[in-house]
PDB file of N, CA and C in Angstrom:
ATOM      1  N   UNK A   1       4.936  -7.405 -10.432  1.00  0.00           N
ATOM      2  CA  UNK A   1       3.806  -6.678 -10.968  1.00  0.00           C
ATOM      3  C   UNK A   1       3.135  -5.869  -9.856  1.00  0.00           C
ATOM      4  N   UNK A   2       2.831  -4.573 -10.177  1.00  0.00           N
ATOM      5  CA  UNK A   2       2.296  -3.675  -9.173  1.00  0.00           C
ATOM      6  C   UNK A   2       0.904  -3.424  -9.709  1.00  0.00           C
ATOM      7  N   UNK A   3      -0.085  -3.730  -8.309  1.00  0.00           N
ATOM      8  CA  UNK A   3      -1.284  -3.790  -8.589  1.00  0.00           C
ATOM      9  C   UNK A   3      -2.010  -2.336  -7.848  1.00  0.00           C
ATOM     10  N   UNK A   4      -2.773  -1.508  -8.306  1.00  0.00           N
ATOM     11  CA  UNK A   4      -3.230  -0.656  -7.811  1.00  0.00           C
ATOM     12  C   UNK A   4      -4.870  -0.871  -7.160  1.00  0.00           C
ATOM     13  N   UNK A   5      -5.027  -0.524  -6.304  1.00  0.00           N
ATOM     14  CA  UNK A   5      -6.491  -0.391  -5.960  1.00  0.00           C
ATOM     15  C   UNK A   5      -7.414   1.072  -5.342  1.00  0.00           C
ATOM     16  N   UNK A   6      -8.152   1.331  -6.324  1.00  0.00           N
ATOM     17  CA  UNK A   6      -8.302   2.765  -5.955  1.00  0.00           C
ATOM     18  C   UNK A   6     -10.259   2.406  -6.383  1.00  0.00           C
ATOM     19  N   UNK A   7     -10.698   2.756  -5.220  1.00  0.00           N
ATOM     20  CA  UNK A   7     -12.279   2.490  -4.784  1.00  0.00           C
ATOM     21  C   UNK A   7     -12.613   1.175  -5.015  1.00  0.00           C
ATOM     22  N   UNK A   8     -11.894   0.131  -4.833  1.00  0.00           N
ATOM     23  CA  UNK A   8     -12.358  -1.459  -4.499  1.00  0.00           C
ATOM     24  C   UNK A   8     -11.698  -1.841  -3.499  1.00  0.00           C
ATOM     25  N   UNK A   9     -12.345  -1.823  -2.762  1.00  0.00           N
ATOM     26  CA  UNK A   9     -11.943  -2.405  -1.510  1.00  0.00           C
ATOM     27  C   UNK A   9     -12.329  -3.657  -1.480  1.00  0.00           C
ATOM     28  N   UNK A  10     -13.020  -4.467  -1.937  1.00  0.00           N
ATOM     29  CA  UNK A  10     -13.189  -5.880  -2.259  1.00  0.00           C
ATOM     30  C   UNK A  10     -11.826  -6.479  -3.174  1.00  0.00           C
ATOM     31  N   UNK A  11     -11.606  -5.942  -3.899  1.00  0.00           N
ATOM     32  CA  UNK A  11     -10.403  -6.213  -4.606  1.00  0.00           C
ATOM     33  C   UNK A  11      -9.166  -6.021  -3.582  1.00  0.00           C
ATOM     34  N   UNK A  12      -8.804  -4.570  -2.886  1.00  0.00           N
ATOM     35  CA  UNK A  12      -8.033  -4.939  -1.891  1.00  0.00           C
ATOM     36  C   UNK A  12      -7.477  -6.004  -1.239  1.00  0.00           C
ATOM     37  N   UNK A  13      -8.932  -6.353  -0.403  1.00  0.00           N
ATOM     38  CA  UNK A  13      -8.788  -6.856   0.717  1.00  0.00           C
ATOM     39  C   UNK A  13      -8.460  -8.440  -0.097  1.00  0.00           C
ATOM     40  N   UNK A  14      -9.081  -9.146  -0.874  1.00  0.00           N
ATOM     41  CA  UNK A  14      -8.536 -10.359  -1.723  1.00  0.00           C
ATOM     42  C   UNK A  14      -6.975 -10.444  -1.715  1.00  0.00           C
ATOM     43  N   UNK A  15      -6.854  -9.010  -2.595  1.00  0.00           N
ATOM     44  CA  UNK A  15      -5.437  -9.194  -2.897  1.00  0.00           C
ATOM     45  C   UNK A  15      -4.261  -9.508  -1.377  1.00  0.00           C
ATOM     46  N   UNK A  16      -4.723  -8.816  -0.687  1.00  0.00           N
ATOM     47  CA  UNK A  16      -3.862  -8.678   1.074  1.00  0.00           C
ATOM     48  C   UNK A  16      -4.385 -10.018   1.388  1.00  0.00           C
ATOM     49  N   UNK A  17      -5.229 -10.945   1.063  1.00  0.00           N
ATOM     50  CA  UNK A  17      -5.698 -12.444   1.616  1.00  0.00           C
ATOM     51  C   UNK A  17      -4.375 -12.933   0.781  1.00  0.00           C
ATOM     52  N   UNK A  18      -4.493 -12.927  -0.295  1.00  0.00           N
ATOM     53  CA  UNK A  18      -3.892 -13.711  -1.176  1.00  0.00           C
ATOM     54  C   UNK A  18      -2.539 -13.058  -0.980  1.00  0.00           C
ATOM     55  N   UNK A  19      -1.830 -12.738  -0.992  1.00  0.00           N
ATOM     56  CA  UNK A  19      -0.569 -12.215  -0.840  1.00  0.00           C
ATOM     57  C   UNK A  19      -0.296 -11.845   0.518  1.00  0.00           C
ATOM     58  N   UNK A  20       0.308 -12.722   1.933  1.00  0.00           N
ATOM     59  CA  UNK A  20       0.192 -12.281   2.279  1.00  0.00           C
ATOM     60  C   UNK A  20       1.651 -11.701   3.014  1.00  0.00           C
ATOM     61  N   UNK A  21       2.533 -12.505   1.861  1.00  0.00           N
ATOM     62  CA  UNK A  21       4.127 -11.719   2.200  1.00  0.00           C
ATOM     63  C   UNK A  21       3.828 -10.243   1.518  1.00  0.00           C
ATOM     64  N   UNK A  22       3.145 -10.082   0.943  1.00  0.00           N
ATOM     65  CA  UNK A  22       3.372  -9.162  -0.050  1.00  0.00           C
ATOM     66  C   UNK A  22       3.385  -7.149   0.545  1.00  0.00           C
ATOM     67  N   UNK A  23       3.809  -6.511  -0.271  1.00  0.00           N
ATOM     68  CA  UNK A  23       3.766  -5.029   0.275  1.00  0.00           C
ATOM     69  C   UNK A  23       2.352  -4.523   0.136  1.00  0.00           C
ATOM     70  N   UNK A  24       2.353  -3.080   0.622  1.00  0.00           N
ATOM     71  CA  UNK A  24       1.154  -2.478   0.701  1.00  0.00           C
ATOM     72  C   UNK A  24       2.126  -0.744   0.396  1.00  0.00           C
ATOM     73  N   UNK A  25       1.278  -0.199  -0.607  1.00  0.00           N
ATOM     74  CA  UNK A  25       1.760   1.093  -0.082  1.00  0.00           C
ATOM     75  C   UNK A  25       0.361   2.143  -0.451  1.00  0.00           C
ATOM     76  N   UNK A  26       0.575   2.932   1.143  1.00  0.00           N
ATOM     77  CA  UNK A  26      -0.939   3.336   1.703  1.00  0.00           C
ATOM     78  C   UNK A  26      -0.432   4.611   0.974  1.00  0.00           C
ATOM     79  N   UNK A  27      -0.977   5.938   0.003  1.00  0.00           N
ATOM     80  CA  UNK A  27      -0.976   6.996   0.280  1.00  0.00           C
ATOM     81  C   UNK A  27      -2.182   7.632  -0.581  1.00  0.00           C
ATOM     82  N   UNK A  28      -2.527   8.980  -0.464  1.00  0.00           N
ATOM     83  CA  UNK A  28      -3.395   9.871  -1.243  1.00  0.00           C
ATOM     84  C   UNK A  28      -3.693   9.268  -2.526  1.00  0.00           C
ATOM     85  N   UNK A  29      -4.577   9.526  -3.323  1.00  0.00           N
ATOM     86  CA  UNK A  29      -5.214   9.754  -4.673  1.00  0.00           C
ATOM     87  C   UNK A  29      -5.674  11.209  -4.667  1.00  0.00           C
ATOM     88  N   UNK A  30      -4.660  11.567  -5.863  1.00  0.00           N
ATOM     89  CA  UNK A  30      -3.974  11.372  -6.475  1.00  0.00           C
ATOM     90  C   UNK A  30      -2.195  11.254  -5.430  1.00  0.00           C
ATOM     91  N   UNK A  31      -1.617  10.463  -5.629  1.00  0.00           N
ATOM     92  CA  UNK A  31      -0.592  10.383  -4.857  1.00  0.00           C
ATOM     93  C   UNK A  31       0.647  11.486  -4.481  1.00  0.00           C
ATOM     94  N   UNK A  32       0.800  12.086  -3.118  1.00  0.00           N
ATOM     95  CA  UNK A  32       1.811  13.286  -2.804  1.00  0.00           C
ATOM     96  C   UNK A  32       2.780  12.678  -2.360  1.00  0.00           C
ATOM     97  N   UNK A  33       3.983  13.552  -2.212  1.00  0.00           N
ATOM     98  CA  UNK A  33       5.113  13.081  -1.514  1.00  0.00           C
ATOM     99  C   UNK A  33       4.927  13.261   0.223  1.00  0.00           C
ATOM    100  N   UNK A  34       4.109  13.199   0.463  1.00  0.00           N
ATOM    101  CA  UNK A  34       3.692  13.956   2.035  1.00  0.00           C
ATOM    102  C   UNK A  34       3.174  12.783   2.776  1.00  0.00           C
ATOM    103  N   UNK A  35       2.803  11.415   1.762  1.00  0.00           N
ATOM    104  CA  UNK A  35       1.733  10.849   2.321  1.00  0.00           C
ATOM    105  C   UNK A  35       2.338   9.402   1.473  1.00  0.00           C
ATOM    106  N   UNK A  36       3.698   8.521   2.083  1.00  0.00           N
ATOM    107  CA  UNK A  36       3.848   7.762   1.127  1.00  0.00           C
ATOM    108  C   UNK A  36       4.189   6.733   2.662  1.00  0.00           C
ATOM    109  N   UNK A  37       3.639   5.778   2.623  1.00  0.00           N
ATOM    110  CA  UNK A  37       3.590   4.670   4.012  1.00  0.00           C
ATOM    111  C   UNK A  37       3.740   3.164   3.306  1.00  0.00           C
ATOM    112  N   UNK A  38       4.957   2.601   3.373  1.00  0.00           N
ATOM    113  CA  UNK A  38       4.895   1.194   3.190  1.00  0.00           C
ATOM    114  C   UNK A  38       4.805   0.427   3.907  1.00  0.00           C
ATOM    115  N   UNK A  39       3.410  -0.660   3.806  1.00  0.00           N
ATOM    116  CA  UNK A  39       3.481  -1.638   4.968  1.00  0.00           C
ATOM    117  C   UNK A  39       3.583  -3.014   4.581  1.00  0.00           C
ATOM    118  N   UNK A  40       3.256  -4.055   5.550  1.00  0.00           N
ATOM    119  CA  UNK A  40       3.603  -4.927   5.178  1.00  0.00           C
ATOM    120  C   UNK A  40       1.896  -5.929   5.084  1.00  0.00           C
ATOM    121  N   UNK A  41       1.905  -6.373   4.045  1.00  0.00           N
ATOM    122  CA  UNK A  41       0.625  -6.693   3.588  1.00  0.00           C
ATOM    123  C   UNK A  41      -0.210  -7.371   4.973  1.00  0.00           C
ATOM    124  N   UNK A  42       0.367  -7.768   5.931  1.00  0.00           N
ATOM    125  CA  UNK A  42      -0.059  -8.468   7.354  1.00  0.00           C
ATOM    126  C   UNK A  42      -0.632  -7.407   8.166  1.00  0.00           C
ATOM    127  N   UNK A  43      -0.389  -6.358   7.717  1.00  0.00           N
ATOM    128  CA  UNK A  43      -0.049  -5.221   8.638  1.00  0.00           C
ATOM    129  C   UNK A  43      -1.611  -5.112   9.228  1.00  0.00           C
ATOM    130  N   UNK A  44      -1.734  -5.206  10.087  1.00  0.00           N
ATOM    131  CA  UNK A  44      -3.233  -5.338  11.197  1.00  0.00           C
ATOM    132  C   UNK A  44      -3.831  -3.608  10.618  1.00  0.00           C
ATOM    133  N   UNK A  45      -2.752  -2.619  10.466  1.00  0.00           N
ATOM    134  CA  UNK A  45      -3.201  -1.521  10.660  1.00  0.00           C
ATOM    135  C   UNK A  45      -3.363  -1.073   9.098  1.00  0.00           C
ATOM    136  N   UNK A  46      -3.874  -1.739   8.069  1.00  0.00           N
ATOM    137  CA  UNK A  46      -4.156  -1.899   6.626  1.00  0.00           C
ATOM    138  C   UNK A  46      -5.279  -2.927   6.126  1.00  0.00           C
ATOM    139  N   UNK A  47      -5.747  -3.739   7.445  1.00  0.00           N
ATOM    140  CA  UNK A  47      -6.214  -4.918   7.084  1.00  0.00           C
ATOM    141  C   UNK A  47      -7.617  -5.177   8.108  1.00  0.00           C
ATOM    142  N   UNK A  48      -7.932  -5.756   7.384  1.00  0.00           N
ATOM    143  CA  UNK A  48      -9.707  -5.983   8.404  1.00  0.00           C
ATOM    144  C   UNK A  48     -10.557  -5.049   8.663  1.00  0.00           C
ATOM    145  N   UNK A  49     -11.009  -4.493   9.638  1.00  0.00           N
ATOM    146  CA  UNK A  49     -11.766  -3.291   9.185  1.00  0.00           C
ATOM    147  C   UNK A  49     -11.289  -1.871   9.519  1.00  0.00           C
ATOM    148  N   UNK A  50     -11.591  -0.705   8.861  1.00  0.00           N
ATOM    149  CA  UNK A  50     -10.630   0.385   8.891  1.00  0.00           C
ATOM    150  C   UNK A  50     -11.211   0.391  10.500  1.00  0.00           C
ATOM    151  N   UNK A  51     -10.290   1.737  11.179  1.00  0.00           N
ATOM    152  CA  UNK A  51     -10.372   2.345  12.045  1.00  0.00           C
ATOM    153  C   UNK A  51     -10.727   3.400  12.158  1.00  0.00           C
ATOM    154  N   UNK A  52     -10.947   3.677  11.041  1.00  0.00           N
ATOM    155  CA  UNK A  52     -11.848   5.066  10.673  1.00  0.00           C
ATOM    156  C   UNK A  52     -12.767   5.049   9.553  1.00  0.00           C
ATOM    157  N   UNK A  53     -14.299   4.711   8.915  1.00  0.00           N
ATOM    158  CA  UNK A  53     -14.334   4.720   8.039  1.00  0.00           C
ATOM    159  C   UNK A  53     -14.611   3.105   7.652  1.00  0.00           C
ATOM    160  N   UNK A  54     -15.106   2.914   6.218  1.00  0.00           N
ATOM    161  CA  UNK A  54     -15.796   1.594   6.445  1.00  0.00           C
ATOM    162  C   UNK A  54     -14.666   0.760   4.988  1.00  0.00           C
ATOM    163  N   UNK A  55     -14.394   1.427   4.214  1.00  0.00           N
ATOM    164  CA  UNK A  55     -13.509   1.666   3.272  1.00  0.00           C
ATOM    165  C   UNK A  55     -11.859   1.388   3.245  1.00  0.00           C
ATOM    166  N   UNK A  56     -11.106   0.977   2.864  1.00  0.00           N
ATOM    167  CA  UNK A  56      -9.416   1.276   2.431  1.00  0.00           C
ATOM    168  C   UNK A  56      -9.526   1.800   1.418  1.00  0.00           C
ATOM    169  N   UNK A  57      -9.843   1.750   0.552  1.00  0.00           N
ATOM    170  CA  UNK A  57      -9.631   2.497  -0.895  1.00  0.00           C
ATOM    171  C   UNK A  57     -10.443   3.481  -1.319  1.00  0.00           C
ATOM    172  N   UNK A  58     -11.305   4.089  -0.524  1.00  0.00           N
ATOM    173  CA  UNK A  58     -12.045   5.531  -0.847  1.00  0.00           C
ATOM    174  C   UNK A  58     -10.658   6.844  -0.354  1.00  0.00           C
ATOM    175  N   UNK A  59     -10.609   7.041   0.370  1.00  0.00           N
ATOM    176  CA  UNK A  59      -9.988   7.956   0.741  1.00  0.00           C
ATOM    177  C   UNK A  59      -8.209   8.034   0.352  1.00  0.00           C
ATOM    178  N   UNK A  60      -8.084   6.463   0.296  1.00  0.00           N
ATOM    179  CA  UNK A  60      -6.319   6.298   0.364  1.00  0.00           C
ATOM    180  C   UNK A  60      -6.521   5.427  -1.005  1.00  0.00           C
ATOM    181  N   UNK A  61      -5.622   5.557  -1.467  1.00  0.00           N
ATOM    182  CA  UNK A  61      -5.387   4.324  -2.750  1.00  0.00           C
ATOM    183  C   UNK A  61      -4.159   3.120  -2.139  1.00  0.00           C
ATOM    184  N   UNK A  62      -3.853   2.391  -2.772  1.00  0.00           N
ATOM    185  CA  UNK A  62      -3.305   0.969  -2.136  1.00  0.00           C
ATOM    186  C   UNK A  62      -2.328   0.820  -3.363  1.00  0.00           C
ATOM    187  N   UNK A  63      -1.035   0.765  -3.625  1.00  0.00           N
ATOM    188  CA  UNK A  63      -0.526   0.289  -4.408  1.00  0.00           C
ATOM    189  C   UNK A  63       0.507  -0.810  -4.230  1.00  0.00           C
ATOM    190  N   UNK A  64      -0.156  -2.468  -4.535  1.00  0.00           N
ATOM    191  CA  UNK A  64       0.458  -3.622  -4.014  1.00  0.00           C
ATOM    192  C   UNK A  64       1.533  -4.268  -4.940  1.00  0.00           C
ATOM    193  N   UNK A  65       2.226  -5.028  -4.216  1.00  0.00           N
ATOM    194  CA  UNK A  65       3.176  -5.951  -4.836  1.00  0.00           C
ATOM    195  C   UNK A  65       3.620  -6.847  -3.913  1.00  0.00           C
ATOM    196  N   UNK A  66       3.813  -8.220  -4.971  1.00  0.00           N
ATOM    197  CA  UNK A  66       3.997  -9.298  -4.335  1.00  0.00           C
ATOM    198  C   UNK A  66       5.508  -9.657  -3.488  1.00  0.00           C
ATOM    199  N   UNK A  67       5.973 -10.183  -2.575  1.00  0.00           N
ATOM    200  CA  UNK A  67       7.136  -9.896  -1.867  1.00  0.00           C
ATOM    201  C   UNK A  67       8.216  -9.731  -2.822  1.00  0.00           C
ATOM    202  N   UNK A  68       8.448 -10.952  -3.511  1.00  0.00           N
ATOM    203  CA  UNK A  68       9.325 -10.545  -5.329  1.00  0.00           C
ATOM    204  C   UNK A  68       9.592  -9.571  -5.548  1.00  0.00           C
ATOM    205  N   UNK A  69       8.575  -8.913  -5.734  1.00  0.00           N
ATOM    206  CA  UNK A  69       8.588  -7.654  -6.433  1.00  0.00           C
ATOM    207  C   UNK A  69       8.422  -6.290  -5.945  1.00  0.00           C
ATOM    208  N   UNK A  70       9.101  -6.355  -4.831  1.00  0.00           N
ATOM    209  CA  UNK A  70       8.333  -5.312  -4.174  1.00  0.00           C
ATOM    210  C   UNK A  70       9.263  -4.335  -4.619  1.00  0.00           C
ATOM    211  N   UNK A  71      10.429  -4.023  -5.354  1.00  0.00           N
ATOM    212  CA  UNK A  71      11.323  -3.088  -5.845  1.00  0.00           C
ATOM    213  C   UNK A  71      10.198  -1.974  -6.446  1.00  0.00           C
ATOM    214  N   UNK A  72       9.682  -3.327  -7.415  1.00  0.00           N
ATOM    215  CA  UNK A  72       8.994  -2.056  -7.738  1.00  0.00           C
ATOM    216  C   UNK A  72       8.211  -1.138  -7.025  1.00  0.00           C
ATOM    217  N   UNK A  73       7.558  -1.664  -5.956  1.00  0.00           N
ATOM    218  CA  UNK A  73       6.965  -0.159  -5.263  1.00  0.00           C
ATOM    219  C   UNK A  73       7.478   1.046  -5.254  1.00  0.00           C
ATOM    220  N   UNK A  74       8.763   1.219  -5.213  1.00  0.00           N
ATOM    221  CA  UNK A  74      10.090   1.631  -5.252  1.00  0.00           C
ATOM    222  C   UNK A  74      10.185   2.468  -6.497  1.00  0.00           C
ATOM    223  N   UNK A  75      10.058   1.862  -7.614  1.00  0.00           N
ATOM    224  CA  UNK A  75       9.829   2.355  -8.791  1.00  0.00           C
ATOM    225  C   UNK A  75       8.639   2.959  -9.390  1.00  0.00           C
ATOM    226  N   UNK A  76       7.513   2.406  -8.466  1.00  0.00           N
ATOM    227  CA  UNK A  76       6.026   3.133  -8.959  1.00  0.00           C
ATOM    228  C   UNK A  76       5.781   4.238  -8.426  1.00  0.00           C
ATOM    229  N   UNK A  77       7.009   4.794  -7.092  1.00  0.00           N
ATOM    230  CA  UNK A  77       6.971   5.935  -6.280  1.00  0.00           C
ATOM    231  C   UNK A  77       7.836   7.243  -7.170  1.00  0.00           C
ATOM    232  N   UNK A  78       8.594   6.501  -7.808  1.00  0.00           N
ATOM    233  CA  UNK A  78       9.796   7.575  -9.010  1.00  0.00           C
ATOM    234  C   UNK A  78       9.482   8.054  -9.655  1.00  0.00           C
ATOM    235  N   UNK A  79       8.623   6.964 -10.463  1.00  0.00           N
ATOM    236  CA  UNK A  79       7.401   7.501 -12.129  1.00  0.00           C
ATOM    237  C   UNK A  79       6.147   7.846 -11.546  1.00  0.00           C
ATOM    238  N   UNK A  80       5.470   8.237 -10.463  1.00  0.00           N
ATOM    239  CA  UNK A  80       4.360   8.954 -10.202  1.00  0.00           C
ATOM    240  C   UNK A  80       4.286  10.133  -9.170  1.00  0.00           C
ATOM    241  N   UNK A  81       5.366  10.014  -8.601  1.00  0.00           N
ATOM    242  CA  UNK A  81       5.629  11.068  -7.055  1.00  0.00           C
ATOM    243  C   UNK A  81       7.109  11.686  -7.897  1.00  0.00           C
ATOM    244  N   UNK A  82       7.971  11.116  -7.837  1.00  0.00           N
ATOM    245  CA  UNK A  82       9.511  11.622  -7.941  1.00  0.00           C
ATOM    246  C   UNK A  82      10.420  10.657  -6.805  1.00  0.00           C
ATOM    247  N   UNK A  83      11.201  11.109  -7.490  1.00  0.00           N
ATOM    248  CA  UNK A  83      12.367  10.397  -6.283  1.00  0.00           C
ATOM    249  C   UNK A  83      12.835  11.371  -4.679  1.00  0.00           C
ATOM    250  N   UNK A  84      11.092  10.983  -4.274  1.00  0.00           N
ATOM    251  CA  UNK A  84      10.767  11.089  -3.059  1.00  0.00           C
ATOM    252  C   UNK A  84      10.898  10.097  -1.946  1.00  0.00           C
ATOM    253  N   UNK A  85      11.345   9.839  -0.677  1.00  0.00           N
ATOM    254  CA  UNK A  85      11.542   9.502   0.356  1.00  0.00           C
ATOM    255  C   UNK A  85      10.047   8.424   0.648  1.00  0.00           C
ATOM    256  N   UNK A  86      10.229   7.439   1.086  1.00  0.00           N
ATOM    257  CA  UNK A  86       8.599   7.382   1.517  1.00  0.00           C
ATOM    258  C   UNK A  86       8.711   6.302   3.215  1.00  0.00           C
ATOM    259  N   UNK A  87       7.932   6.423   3.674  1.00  0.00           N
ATOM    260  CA  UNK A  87       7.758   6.301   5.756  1.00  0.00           C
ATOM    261  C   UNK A  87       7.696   4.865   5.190  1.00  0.00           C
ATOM    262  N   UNK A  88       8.703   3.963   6.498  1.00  0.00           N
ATOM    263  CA  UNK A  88       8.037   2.243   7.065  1.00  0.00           C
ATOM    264  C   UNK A  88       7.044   2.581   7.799  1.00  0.00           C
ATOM    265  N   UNK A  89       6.008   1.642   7.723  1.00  0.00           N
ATOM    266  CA  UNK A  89       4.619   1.726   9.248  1.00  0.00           C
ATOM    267  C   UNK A  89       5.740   0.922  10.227  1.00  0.00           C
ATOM    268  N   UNK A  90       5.331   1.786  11.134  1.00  0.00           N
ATOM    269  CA  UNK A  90       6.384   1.687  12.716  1.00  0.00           C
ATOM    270  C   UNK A  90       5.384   0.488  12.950  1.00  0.00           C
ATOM    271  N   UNK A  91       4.453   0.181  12.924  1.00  0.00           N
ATOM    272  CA  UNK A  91       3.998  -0.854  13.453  1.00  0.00           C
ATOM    273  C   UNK A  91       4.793  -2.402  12.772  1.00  0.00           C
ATOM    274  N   UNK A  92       4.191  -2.180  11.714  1.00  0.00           N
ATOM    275  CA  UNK A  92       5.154  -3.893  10.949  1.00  0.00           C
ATOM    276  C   UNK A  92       6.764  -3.681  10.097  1.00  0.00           C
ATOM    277  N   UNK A  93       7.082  -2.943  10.640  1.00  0.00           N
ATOM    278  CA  UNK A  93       8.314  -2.339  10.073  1.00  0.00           C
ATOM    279  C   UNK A  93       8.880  -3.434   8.658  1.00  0.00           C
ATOM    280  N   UNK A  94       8.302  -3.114   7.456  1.00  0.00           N
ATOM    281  CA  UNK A  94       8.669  -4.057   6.335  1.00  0.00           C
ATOM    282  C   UNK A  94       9.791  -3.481   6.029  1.00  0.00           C
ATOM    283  N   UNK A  95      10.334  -4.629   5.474  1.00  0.00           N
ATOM    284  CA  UNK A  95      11.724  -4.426   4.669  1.00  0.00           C
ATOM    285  C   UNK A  95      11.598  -4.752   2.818  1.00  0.00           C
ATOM    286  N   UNK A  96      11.955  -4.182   1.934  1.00  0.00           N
ATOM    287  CA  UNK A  96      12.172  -4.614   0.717  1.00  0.00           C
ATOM    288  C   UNK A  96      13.752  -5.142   0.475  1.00  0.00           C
TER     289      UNK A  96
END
């Protein structure tokens, strides 16, 4: 199940507590092919407080899934972007 978070960042940040094998995928609202980053829900550089900004989900939307399921991220990138390419974060380099 793919969970979206777009202006709750309280909800976010729960969900990345609670899941914490789970994916992250950072890009735009409304979502481009320019701007598609999968990380890994641990990922320091997704998590705790931004580095810019007080927010995760004002500016970027979050679309999560649990390690299981992380295909679908995969699939939520096809039916809303296209079968576009999307970046690992070089930092936690996740795998699906």
């Amino acid at each position: 199940m793919v969970t979206t978070f777009i202006n709750d960042n309280a909800g976010y940040l729960h969900w990345v507590e609670n899941n914490p094998d789970g994916f992250v995928l950072n890009c735009h609202n409304p979502p481009t092919a320019s701007c598609l980053v999968l990380h890994s829900a641990r990922c320091h550089t997704i998590t705790g407080t931004p580095a810019r900004g007080l927010y995760w989900t004002i500016n970027y939307m979050k679309v999560c899934a649990p390690k299981k399921r992380g295909i679908e991220l995969v699939n939520w990138i096809i039916e809303n972007v296209g079968n576009v390419p999307y970046d690992n974060c070089r930092i936690c380099n996740p795998v699906i």
